[in-house]
N, C-alpha and C. Protein backbone atom coordinates (compact mmCIF):
# COMPACT_ATOMS: atom_id res chain seq x y z
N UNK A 1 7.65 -23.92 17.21
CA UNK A 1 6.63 -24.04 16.20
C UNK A 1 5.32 -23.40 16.67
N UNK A 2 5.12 -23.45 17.84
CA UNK A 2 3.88 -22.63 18.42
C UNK A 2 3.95 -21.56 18.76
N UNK A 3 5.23 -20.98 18.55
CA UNK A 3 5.57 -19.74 19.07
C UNK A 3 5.28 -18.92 17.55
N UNK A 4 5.65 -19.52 16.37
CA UNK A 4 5.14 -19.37 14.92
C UNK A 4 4.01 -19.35 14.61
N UNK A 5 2.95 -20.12 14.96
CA UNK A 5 1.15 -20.33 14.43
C UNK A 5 1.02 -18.86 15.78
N UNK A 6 1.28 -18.19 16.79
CA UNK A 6 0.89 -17.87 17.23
C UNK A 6 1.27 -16.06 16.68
N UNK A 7 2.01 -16.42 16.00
CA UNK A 7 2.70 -14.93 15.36
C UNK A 7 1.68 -14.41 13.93
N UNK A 8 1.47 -15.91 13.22
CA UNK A 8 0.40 -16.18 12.18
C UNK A 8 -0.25 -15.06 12.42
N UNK A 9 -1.01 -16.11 13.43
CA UNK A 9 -1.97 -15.02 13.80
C UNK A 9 -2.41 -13.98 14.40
N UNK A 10 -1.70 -13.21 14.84
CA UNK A 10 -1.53 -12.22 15.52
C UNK A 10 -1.28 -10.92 14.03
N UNK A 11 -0.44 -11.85 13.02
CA UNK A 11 -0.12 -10.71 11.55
C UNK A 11 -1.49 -11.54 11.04
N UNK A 12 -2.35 -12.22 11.13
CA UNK A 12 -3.21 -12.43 9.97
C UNK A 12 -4.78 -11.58 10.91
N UNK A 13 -4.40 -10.75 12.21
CA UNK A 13 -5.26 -9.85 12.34
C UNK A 13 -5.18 -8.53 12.32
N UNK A 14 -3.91 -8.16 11.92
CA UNK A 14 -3.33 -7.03 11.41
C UNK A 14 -3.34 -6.50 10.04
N UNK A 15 -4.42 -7.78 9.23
CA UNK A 15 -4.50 -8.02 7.81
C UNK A 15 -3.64 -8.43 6.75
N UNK A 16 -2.08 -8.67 7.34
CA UNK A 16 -1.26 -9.72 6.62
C UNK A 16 -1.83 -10.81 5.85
N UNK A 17 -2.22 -10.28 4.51
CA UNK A 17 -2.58 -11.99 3.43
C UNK A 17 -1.75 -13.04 4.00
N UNK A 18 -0.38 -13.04 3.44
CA UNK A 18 0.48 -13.87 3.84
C UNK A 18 -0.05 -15.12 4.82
N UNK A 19 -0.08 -14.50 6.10
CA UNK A 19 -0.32 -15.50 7.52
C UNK A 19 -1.66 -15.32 6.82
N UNK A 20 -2.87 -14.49 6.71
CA UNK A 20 -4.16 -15.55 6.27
C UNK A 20 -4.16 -16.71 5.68
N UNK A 21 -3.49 -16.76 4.64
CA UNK A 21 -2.98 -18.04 4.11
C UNK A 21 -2.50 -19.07 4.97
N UNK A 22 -1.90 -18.71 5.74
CA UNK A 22 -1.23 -19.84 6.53
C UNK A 22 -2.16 -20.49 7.62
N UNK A 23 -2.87 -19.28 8.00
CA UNK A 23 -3.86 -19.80 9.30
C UNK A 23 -4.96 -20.50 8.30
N UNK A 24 -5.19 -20.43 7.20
CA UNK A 24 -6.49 -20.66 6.90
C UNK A 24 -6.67 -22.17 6.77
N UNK A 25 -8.01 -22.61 7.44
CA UNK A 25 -7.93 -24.13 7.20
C UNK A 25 -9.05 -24.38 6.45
N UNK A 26 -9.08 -25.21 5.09
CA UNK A 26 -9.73 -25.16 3.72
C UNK A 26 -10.77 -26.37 4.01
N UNK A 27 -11.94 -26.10 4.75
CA UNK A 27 -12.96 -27.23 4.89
C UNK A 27 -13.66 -27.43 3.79
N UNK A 28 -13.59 -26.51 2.67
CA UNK A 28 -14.80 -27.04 1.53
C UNK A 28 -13.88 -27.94 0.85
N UNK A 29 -12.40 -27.57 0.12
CA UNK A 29 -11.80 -28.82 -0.23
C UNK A 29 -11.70 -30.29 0.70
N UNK A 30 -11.53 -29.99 1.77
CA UNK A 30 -11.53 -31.28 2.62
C UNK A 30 -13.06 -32.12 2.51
N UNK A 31 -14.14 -31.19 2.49
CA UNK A 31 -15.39 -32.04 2.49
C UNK A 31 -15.59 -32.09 1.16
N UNK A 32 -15.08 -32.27 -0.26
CA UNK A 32 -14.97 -31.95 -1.48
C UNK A 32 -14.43 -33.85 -1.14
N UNK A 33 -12.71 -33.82 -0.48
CA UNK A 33 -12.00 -34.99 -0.62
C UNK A 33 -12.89 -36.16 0.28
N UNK A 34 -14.10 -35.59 1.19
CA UNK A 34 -14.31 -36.41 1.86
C UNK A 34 -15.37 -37.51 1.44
N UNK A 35 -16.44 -36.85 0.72
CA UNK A 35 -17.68 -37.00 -0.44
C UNK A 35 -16.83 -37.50 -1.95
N UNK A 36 -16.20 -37.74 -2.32
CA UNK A 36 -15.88 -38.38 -3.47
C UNK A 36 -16.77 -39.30 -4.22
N UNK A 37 -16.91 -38.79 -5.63
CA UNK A 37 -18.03 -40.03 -5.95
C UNK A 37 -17.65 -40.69 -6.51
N UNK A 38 -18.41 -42.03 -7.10
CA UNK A 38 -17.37 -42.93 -7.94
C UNK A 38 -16.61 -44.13 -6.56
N UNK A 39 -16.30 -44.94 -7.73
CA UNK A 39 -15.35 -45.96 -7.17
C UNK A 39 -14.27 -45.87 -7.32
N UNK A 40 -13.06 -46.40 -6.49
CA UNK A 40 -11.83 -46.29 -6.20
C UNK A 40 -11.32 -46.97 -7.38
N UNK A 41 -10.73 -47.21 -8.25
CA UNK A 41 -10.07 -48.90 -9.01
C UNK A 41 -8.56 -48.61 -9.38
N UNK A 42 -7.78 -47.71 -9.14
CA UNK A 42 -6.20 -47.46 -8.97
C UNK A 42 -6.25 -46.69 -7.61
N UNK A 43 -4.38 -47.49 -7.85
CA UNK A 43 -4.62 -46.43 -6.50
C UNK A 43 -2.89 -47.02 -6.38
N UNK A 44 -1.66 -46.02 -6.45
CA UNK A 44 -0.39 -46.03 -5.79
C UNK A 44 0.35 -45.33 -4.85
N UNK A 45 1.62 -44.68 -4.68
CA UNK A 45 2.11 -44.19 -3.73
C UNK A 45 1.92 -42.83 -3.94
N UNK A 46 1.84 -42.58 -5.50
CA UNK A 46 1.56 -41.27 -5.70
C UNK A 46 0.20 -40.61 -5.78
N UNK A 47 -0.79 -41.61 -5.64
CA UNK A 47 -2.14 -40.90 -5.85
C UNK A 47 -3.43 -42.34 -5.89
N UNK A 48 -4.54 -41.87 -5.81
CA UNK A 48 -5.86 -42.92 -6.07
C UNK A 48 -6.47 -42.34 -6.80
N UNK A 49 -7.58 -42.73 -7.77
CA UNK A 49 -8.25 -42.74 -8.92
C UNK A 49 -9.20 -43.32 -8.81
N UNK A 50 -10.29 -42.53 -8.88
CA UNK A 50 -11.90 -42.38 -8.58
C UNK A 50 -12.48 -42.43 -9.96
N UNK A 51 -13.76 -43.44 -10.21
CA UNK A 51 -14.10 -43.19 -11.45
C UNK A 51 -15.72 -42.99 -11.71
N UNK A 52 -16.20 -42.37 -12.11
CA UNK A 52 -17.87 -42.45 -12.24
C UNK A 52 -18.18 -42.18 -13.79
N UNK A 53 -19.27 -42.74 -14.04
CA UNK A 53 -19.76 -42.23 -15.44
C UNK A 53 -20.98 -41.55 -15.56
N UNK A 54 -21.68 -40.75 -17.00
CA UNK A 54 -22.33 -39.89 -16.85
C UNK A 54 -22.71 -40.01 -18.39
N UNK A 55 -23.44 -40.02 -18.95
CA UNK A 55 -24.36 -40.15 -20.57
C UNK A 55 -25.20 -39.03 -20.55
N UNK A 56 -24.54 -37.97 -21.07
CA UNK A 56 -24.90 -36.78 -21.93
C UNK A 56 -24.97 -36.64 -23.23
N UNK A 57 -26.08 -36.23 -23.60
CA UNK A 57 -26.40 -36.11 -25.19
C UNK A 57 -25.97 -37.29 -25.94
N UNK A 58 -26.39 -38.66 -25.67
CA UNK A 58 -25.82 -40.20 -26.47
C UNK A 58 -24.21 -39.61 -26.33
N UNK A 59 -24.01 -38.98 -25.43
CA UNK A 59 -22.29 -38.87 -25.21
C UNK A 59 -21.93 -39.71 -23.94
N UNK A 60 -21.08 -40.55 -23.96
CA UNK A 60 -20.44 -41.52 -22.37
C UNK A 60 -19.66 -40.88 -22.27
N UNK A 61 -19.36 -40.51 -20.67
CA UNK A 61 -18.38 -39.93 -20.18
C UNK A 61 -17.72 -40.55 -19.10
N UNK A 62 -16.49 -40.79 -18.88
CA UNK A 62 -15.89 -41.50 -17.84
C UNK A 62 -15.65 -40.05 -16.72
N UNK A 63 -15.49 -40.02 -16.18
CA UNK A 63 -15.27 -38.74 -14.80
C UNK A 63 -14.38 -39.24 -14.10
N UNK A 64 -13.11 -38.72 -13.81
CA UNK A 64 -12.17 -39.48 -13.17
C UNK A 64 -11.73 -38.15 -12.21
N UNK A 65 -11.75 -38.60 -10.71
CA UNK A 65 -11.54 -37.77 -9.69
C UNK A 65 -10.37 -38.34 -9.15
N UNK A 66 -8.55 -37.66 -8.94
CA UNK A 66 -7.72 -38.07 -8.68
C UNK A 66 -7.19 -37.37 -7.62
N UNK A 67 -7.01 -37.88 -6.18
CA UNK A 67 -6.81 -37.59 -4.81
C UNK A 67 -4.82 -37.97 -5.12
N UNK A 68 -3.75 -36.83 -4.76
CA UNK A 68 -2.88 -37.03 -5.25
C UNK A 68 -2.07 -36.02 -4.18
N UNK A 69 -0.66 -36.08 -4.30
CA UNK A 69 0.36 -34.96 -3.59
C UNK A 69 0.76 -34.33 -4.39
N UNK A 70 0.36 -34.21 -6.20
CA UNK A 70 0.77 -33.51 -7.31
C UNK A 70 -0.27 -32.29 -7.17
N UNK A 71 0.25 -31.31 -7.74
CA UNK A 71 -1.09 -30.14 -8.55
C UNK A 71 -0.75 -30.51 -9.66
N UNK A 72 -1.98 -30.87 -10.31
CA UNK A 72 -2.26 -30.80 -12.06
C UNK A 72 -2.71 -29.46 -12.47
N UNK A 73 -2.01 -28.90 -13.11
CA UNK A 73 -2.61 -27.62 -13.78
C UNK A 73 -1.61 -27.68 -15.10
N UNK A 74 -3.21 -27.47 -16.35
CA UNK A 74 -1.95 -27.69 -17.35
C UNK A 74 -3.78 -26.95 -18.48
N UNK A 75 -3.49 -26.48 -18.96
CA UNK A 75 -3.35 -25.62 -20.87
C UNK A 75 -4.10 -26.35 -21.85
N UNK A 76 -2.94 -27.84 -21.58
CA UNK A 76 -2.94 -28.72 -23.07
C UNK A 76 -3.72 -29.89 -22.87
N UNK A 77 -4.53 -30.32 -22.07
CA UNK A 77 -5.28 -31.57 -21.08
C UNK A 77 -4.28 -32.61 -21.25
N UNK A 78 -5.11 -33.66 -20.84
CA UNK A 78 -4.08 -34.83 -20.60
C UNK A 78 -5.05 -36.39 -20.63
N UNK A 79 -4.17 -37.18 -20.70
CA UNK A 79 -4.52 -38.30 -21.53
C UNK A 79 -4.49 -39.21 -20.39
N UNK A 80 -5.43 -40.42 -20.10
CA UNK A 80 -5.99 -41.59 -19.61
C UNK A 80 -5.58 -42.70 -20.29
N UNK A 81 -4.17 -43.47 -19.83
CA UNK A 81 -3.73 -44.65 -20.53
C UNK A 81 -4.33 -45.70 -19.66
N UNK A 82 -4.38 -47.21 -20.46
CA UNK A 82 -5.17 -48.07 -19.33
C UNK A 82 -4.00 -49.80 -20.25
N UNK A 83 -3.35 -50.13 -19.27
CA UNK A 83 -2.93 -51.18 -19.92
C UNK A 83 -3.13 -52.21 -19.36
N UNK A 84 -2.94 -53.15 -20.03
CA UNK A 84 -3.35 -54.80 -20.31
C UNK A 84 -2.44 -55.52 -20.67
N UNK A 85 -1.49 -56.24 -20.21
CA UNK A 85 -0.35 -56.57 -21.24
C UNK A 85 0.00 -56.08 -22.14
N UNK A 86 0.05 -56.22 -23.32
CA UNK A 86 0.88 -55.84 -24.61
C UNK A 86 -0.58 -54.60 -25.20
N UNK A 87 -1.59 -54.65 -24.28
CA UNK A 87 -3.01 -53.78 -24.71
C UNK A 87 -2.81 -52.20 -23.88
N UNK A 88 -2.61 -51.35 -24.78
CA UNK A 88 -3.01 -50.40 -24.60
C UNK A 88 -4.25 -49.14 -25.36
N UNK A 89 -4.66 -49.30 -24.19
CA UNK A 89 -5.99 -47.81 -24.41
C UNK A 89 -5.49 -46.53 -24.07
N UNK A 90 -6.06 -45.46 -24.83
CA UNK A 90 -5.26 -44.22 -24.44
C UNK A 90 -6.63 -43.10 -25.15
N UNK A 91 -6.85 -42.71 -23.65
CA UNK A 91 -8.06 -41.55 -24.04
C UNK A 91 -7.75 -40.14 -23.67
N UNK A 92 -8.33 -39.08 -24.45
CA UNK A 92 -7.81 -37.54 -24.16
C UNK A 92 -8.93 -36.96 -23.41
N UNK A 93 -8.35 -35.84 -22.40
CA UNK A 93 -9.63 -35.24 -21.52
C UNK A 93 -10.24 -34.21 -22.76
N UNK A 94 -11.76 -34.08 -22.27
CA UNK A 94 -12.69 -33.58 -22.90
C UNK A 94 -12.48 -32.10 -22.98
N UNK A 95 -11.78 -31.82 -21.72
CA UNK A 95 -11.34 -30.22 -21.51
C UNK A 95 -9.72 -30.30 -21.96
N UNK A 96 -9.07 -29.30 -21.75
CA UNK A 96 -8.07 -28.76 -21.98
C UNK A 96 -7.73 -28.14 -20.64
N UNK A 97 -8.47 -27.21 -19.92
CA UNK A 97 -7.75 -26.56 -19.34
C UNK A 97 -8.09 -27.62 -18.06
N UNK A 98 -7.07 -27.92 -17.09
CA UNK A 98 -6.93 -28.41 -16.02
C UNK A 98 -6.25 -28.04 -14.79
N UNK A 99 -6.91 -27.90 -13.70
CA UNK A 99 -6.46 -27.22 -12.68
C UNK A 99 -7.14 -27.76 -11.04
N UNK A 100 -5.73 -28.64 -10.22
CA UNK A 100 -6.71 -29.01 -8.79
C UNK A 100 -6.85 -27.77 -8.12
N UNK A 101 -7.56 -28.02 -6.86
CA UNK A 101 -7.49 -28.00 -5.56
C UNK A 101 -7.10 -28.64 -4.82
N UNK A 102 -6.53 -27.75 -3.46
CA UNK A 102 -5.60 -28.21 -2.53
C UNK A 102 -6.12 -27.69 -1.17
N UNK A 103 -5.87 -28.88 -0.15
CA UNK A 103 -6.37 -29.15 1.09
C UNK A 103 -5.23 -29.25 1.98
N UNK A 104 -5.43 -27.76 2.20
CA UNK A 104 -4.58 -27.80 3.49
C UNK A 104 -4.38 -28.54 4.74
N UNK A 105 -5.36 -29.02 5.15
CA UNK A 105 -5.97 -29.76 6.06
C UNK A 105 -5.03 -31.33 5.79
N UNK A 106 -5.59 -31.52 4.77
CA UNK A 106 -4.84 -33.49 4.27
C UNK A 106 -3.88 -33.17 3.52
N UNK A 107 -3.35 -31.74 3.61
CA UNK A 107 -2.19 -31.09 2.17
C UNK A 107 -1.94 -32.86 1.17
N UNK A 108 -3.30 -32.60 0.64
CA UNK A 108 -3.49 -33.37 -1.03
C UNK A 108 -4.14 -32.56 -1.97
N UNK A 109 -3.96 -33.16 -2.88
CA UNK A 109 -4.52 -32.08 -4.12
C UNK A 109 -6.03 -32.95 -4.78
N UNK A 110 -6.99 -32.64 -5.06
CA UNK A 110 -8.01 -32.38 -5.29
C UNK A 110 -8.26 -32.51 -7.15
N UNK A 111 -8.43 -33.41 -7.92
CA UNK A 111 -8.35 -32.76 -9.63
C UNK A 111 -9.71 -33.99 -10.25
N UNK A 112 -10.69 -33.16 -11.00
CA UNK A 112 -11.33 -33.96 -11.51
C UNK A 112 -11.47 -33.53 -13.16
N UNK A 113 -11.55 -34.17 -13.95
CA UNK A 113 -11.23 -34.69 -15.66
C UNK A 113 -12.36 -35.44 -15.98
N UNK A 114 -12.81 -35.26 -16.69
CA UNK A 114 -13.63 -35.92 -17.98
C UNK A 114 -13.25 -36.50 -19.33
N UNK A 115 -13.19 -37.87 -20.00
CA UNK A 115 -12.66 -38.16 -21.38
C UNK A 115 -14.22 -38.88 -21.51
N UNK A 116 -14.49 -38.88 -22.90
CA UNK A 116 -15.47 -39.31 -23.74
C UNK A 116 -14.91 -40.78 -24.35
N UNK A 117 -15.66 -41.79 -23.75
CA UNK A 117 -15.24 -43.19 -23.75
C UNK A 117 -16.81 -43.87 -24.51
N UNK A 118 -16.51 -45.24 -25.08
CA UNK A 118 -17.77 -46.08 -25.60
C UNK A 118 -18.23 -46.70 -24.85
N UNK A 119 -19.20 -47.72 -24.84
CA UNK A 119 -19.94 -49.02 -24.68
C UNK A 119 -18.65 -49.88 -23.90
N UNK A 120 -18.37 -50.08 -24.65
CA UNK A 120 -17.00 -51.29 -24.78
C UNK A 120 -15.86 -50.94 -23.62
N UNK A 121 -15.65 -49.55 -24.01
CA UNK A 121 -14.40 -49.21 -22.47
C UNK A 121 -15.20 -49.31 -21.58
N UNK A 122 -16.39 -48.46 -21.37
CA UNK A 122 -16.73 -48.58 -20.10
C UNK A 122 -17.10 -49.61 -19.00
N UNK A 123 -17.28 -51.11 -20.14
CA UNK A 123 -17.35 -52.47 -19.72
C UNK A 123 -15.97 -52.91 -19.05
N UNK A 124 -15.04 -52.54 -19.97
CA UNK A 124 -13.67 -52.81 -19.65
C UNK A 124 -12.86 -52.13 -18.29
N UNK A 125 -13.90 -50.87 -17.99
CA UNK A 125 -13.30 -50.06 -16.86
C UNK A 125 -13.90 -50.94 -15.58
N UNK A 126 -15.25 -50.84 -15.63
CA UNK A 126 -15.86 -51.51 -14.67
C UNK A 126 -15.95 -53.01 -14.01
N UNK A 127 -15.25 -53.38 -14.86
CA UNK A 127 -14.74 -54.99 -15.16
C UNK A 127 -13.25 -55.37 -14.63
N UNK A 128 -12.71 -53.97 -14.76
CA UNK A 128 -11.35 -54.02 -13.83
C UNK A 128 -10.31 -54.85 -14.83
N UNK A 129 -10.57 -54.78 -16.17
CA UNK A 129 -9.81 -55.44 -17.28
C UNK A 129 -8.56 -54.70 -17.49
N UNK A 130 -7.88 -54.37 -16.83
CA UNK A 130 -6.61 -53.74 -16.91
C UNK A 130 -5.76 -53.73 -16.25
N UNK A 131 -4.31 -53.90 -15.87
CA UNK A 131 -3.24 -54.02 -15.00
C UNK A 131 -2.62 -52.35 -14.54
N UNK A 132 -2.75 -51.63 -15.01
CA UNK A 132 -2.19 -50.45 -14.53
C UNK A 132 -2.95 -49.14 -15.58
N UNK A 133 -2.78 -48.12 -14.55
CA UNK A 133 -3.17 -47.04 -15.30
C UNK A 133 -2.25 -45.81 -15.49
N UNK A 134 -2.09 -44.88 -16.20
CA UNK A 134 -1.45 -43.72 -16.19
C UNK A 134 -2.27 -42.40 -16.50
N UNK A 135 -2.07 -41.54 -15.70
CA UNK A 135 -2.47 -40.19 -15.98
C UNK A 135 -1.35 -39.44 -16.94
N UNK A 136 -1.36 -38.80 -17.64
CA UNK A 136 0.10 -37.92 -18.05
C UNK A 136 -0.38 -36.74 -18.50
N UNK A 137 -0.04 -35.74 -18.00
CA UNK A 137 -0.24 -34.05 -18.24
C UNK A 137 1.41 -33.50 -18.26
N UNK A 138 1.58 -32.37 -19.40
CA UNK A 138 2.60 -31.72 -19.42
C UNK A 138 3.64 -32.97 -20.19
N UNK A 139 4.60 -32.97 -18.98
CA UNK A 139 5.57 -33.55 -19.31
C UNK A 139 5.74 -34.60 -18.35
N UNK A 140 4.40 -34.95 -17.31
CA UNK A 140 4.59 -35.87 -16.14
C UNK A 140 3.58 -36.82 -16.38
N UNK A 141 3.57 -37.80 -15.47
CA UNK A 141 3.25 -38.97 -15.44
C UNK A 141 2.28 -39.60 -14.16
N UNK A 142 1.57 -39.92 -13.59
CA UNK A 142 1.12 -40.69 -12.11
C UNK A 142 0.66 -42.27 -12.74
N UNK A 143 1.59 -42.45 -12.12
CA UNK A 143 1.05 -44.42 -12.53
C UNK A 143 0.60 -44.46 -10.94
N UNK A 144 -0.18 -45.57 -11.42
CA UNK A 144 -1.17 -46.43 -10.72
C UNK A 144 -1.49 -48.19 -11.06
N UNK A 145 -1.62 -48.61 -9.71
CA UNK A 145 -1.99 -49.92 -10.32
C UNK A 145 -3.56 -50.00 -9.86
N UNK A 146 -4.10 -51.03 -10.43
CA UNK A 146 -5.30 -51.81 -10.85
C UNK A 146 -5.59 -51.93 -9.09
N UNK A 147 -6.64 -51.32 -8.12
CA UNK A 147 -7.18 -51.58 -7.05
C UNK A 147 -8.08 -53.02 -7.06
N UNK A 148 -7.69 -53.69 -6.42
CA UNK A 148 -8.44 -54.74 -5.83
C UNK A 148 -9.95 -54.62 -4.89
């Protein structure tokens, strides 16, 4: 294996992209994952869920920053379910087009989303009034439960 990182680089000074890629170690995503803003309040095997808010133009915005081993990249945005027993909430991102970053370094992926939420959810977010959450883009899914 060291006989490999050492070949890397030897073709990534010969100007081989390829091994640049490979040698390259991605500190702005890592200090991106390291600075996270927002509070933690999910969090499973597949990922944690960061949340902050932001009031633009009498507009509420929830900001949800999701530290994950998925890449989200998707076209069609994706939707913020939040359940409660038999209660479900279900909000759409503000954007459409969605796309992480990835950290070579912690090889995790990097994705932050915006949905336009009220008064009332955002009591309910911060209040921790919910048993599980779901992200879903495309045709996939990241559940999460309710962080303590």
């Amino acid at each position: 294996m060291k006989l490999l990182k050492a070949f890397d680089k030897i073709l990534a000074g010969f100007g081989n992209i390829r091994a640049m890629e490979r040698t390259h170690i991605d500190t702005y995503t890592e200090g991106l994952i390291s600075k996270i803003e927002g509070e933690l309040i999910a969090e499973s095997e597949y990922g944690k869920l960061f949340v902050s808010f932001q009031n633009l133009a009498d507009y509420e915005f929830l900001n949800i920053t999701v530290l994950s081993g998925s890449n989200i990249k998707t076209f069609d945005g994706s939707t913020l379910v939040f359940i409660n027993g038999n209660d479900k909430i279900t909000y759409f991102s503000d954007t459409k087009e969605i796309e992480s970053d990835y950290s070579n370094v912690s090889k995790r992926w990097l994705t932050k989303i915006s949905f336009v939420i009220n008064d009332d959810d955002k009591k309910m977010v911060l209040e921790r009034k919910f048993e599980k959450i779901f992200l879903n883009y495309k045709k996939k899914s990241i559940p999460m439960n309710k962080y303590d």
